[in-house]
Protein backbone atom coordinates (compact mmCIF):
# COMPACT_ATOMS: atom_id res chain seq x y z
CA UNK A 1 -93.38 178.38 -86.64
CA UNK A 2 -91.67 177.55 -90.00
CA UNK A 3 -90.92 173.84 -90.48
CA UNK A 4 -87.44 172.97 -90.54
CA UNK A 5 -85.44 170.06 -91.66
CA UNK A 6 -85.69 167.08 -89.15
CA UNK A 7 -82.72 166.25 -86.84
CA UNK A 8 -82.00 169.92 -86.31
CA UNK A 9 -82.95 172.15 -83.63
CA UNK A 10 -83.51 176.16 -82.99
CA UNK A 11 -81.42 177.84 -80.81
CA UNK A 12 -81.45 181.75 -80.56
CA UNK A 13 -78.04 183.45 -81.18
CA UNK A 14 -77.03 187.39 -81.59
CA UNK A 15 -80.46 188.46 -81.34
CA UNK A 16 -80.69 185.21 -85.23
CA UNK A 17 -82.27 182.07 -85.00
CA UNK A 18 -79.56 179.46 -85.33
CA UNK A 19 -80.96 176.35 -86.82
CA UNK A 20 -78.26 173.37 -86.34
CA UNK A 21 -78.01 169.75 -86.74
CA UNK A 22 -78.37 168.03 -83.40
CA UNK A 23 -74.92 166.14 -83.52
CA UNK A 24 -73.72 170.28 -83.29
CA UNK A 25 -73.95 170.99 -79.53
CA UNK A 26 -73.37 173.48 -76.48
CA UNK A 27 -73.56 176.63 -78.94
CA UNK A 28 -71.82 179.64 -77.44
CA UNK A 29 -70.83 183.02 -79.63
CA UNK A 30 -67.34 183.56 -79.73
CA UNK A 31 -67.38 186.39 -82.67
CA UNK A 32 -69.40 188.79 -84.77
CA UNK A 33 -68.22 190.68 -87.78
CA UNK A 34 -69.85 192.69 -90.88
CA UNK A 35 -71.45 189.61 -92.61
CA UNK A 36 -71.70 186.51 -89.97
CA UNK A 37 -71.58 185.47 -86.56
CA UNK A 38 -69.04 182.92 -85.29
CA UNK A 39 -70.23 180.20 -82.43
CA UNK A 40 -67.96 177.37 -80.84
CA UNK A 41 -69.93 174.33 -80.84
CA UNK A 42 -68.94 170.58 -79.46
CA UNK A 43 -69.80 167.88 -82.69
CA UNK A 44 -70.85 164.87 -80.08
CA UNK A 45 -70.17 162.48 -82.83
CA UNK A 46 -66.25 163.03 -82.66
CA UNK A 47 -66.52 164.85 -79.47
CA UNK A 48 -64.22 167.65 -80.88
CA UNK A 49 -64.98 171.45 -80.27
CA UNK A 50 -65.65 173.25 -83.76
CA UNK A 51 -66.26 177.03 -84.74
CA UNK A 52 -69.48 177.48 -86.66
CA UNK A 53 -70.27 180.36 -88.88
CA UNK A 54 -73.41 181.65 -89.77
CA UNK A 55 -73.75 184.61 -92.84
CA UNK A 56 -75.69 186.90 -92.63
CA UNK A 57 -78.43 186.66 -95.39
CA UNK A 58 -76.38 185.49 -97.66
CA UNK A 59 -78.46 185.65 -100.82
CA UNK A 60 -80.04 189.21 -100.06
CA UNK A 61 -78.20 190.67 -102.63
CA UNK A 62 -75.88 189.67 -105.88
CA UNK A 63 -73.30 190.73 -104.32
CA UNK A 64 -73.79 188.74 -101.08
CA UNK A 65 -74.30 185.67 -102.90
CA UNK A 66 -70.78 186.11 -104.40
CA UNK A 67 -69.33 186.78 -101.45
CA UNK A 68 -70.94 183.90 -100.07
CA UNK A 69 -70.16 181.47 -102.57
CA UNK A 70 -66.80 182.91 -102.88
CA UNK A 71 -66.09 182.42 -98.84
CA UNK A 72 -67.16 178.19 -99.38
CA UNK A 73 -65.10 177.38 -102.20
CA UNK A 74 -62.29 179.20 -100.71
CA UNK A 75 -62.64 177.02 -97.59
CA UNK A 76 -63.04 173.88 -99.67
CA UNK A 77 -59.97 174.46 -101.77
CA UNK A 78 -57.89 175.38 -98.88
CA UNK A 79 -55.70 172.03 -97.29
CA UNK A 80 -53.09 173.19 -95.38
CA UNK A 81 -52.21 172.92 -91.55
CA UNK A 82 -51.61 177.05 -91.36
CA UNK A 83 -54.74 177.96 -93.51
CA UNK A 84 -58.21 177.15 -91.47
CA UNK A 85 -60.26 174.26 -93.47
CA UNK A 86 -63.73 173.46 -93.44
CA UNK A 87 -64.99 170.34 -92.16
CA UNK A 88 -68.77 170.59 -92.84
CA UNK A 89 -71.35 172.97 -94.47
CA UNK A 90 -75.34 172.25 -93.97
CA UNK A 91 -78.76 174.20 -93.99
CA UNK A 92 -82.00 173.67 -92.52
CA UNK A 93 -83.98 174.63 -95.15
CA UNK A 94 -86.28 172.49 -96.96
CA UNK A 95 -85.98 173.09 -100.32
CA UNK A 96 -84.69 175.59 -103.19
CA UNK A 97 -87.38 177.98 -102.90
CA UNK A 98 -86.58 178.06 -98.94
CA UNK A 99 -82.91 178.43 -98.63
CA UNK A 100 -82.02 181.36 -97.00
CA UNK A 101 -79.32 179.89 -94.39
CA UNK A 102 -76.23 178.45 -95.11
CA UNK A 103 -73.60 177.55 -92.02
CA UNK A 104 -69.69 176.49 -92.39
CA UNK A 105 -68.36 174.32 -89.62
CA UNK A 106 -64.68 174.64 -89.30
CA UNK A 107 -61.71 174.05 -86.61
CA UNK A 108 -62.12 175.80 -83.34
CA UNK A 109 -59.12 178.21 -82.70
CA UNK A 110 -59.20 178.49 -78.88
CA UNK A 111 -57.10 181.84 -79.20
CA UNK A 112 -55.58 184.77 -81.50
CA UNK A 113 -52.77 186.38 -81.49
CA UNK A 114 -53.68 189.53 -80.17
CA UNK A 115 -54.97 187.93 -76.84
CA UNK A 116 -51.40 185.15 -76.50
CA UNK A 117 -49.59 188.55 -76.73
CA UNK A 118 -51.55 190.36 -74.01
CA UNK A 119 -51.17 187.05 -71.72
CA UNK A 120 -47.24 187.26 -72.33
CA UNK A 121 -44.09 188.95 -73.70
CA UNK A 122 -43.56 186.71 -76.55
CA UNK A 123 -39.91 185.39 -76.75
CA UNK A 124 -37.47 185.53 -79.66
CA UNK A 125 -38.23 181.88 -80.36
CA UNK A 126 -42.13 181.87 -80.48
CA UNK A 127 -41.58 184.80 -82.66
CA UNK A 128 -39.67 183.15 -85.07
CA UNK A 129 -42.07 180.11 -85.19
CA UNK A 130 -44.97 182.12 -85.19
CA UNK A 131 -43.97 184.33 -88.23
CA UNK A 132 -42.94 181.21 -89.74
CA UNK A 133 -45.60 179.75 -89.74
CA UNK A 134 -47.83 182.70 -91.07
CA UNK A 135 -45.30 182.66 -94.00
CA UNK A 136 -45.97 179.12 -94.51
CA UNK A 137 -49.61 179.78 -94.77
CA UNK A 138 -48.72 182.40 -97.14
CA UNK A 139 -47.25 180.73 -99.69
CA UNK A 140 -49.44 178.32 -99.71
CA UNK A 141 -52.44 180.68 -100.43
CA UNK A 142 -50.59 182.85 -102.54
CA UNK A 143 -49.43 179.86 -105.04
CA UNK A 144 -53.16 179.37 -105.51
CA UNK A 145 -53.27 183.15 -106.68
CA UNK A 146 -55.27 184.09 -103.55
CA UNK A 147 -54.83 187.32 -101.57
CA UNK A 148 -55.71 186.82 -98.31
CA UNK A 149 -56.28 190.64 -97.32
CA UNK A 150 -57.25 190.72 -93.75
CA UNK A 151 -54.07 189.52 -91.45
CA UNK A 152 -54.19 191.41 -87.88
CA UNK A 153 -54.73 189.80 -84.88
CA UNK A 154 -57.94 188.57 -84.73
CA UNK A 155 -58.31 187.11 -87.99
CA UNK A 156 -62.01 185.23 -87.53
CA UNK A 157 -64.02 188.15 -86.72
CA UNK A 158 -62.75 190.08 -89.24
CA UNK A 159 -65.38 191.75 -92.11
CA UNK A 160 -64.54 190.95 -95.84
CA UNK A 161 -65.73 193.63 -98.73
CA UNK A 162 -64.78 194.04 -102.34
CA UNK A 163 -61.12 195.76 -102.41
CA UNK A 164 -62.18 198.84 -100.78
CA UNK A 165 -60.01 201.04 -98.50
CA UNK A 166 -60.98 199.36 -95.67
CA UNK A 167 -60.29 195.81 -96.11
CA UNK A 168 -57.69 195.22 -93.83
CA UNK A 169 -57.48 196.71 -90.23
CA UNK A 170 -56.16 199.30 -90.56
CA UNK A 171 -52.86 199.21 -88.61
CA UNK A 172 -51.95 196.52 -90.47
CA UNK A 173 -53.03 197.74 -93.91
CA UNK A 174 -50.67 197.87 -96.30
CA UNK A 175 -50.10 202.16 -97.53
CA UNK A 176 -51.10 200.79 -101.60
CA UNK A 177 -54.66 199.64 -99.82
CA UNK A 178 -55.13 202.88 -97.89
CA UNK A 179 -54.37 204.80 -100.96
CA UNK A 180 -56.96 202.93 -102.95
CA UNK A 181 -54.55 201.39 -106.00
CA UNK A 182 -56.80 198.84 -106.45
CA UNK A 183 -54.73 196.68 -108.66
CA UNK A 184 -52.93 195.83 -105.10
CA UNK A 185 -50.81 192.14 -105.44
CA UNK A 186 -49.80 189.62 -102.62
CA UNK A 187 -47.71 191.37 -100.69
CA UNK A 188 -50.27 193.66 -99.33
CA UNK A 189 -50.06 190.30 -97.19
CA UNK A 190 -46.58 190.55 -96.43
CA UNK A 191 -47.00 194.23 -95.46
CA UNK A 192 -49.13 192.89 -92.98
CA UNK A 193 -47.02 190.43 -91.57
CA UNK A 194 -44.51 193.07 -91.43
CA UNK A 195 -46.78 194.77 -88.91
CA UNK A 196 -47.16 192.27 -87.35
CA UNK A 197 -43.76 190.77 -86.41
CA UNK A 198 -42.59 194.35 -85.46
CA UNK A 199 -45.28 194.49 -83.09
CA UNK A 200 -44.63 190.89 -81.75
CA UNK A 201 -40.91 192.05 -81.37
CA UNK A 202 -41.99 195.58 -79.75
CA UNK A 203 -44.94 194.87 -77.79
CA UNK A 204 -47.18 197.95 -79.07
CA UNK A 205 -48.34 198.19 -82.65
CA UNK A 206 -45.73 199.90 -85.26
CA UNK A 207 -48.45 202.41 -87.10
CA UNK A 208 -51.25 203.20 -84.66
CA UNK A 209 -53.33 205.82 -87.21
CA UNK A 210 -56.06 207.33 -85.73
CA UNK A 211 -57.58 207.47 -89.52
CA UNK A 212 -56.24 206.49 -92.41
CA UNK A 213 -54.67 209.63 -93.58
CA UNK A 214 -52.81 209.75 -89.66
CA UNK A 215 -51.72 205.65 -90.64
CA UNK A 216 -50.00 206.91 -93.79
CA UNK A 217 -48.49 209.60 -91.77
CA UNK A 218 -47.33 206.91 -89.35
CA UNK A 219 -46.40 204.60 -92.32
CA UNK A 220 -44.14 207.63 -93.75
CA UNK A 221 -42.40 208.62 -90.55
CA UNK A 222 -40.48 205.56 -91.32
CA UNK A 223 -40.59 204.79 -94.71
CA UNK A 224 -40.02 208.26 -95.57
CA UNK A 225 -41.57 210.21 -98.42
CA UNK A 226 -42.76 207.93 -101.43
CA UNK A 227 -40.68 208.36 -104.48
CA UNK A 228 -42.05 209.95 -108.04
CA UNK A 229 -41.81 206.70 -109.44
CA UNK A 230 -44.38 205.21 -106.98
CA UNK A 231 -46.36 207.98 -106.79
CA UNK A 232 -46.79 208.14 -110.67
CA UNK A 233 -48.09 204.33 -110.38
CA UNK A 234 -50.70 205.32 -108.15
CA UNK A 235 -54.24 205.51 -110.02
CA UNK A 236 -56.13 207.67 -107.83
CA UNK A 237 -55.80 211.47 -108.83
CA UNK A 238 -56.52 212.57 -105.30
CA UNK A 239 -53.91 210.12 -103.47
CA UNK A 240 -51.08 211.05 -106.20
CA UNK A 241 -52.21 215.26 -104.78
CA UNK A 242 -51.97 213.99 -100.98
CA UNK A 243 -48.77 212.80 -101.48
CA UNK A 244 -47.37 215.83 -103.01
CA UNK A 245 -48.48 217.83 -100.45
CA UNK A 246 -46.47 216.16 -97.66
CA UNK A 247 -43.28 217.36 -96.15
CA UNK A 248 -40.18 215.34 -97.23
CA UNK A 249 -39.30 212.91 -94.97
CA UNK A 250 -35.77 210.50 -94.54
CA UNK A 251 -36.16 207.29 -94.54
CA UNK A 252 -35.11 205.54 -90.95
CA UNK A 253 -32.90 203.14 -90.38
CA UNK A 254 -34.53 200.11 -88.92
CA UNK A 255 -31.33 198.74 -87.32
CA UNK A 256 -31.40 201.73 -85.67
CA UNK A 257 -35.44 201.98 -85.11
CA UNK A 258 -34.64 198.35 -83.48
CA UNK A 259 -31.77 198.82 -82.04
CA UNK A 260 -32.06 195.97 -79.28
CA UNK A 261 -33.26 193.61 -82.25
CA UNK A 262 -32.08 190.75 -83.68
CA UNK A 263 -30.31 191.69 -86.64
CA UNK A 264 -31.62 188.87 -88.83
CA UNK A 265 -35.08 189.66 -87.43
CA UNK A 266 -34.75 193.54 -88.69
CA UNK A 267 -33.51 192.31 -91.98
CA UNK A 268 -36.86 190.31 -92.40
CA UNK A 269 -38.74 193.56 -91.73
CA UNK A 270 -36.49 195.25 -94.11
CA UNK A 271 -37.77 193.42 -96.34
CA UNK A 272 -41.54 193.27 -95.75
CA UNK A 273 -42.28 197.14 -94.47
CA UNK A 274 -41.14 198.69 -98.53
CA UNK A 275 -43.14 201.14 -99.77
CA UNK A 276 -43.09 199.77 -102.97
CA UNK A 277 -45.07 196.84 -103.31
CA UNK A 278 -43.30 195.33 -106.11
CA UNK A 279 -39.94 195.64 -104.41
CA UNK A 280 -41.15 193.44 -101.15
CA UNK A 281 -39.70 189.80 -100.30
CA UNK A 282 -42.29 187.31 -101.45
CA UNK A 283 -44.01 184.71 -99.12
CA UNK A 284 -41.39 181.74 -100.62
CA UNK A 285 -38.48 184.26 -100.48
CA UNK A 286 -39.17 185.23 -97.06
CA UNK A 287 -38.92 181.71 -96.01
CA UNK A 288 -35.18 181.39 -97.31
CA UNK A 289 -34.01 184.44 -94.99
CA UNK A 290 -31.56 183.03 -92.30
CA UNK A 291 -33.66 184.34 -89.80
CA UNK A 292 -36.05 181.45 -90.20
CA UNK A 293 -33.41 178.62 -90.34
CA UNK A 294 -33.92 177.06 -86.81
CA UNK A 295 -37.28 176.81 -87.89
CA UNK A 296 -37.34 175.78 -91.50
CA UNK A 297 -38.64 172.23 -93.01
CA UNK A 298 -38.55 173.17 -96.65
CA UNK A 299 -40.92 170.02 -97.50
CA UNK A 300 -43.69 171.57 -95.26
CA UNK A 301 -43.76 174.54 -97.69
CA UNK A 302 -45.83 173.21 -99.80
CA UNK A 303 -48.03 174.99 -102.72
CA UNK A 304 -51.69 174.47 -103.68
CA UNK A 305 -53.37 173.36 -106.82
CA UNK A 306 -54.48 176.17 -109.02
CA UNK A 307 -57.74 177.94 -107.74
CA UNK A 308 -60.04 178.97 -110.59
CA UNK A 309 -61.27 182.46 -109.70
CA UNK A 310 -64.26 182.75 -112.21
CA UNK A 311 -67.35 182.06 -109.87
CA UNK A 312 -69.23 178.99 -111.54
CA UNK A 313 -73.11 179.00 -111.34
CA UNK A 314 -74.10 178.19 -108.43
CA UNK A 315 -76.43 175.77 -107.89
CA UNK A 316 -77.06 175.01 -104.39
CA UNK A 317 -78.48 171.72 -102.89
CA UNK A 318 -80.09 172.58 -99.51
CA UNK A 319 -79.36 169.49 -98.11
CA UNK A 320 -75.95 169.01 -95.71
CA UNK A 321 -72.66 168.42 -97.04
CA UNK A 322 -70.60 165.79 -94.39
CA UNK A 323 -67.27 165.61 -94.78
């Protein structure tokens, strides 16, 4: 058996050997996605409950390692009660030549979204906090320049890639990201949260694709047909031809689409659920809409400090990093 650093311990997890520091107890998996495996864990030194993540070889590839490296100093930079921090990161690996493992230890979240709404018909009220608070978040990230690209309902055990097609669930992706314009901007994010209030406020998800060509289809039976100007900003040749196949559409009228809606509510997804990327509300702006006033403590909306994108070299020290 390989030596590992003392004051940890070996627990088996997933089918992966999880190797832990002993203040990290009563491991239990709570999630699995593309490139880690999430465990809830009690730290008996503050007797809290903590989510623990471990990635999946992280340094197999180039790629990985960016990924990897990427994922921590996006946790580190984030401080914000809507965005999830990171509390600790460690390894049990020796030395340089040995470090394979990396964990990130972060605040439990005892439920998602998707799971509160199958428990109960959410009411106007939790609604309104709920999406204002995920437009809090927002704004926070997005004044650090970040995209945060995978908002559904389970947002932990959710796979990351580079900008592909497939980055966000698809339901909930935003049409620019299923048509691969990769130059995509924030509000891919507030596309999302579009989705997601309407489905909050409906109780069954607003574009249930079966693929993603079926999810434009969806998208399009209410947005109608896109317009030659955003077609002609699209960069893929084959999307632009897709497009110009379809059958004109109408718009709808969302008032009408939510007829037994709040009519501030509808005027928020008005807002959010526009073909046209550039012409959707902003994270800020959508906290301004009267819909949100009940709700609204302007000083709470705060912004972060700059992020610097350009990855660094990375020069790893295998021992833990408390916090």
């Amino acid at each position: 058996m390989d030596a590992f650093r003392p004051g940890y311990y070996r627990q088996e997890v997933n089918k992966t050997s999880w190797e832990v520091p002993e203040r990290y107890r009563e491991l239990k998996q709570v999630g699995t996605g593309a490139y880690g495996t999430v465990c809830s864990a009690v730290d008996s030194r503050t007797g809290t409950k903590v989510a623990i993540k471990k990635l999946y070889r992280p340094f197999q590839s180039e790629l990985f390692a960016k990924r990897a490296y990427r994922e921590l100093r996006l946790l580190k930079h984030m401080k914000h009660e809507n965005v999830i921090g990171l509390y600790d990161v460690f390894t049990a690996d020796l030395s340089l030549d040995r470090f394979h493992d990396f964990y990130l230890v972060m605040p439990f979240m005892g439920t998602d979204l998707g799971k509160l709404m199958k428990m109960q018909r959410l009411s106007e009220e939790k609604i309104q906090y709920l999406v204002y608070q995920m437009l809090k978040g927002l704004k926070y990230i997005h004044s650090a320049g970040i995209i945060h690209r995978i908002l559904d309902f389970g947002l932990a055990r959710q796979a990351d890639s580079e900008m592909t097609g497939y980055v966000v669930t698809r339901w909930y992706r935003a049409p620019e990201v299923i048509l691969s314009w990769m130059h995509y901007t924030q509000t891919v994010d507030i596309w999302s949260v579009g989705c997601i209030m309407a489905e909050m406020l409906q109780g069954k998800p607003l574009f249930k694709g079966r693929d993603h060509l079926d999810q434009l289809t969806e998208i399009m039976k209410l947005t109608g047909t896109p317009t030659q100007e955003f077609v002609s900003k699209l960069q893929s040749e084959d999307a632009k031809g897709y497009i110009k196949s379809l059958p004109k559409v109408e718009k709808k009228d969302l008032q009408k689409v939510f007829s037994t809606t709040n009519p501030q509510a509808v005027s928020v997804l008005e807002r959010m659920l526009l073909l046209d990327p550039e012409s959707r509300v902003t994270a800020a702006d959508a906290l301004m809409l009267p819909y949100f006033t009940e709700f609204r403590e302007p000083e709470e909306e705060t912004e972060a400090q700059p992020y610097d994108h350009v990855a660094r070299q990375l020069r790893p020290d295998p021992g833990p990093v408390e916090t």
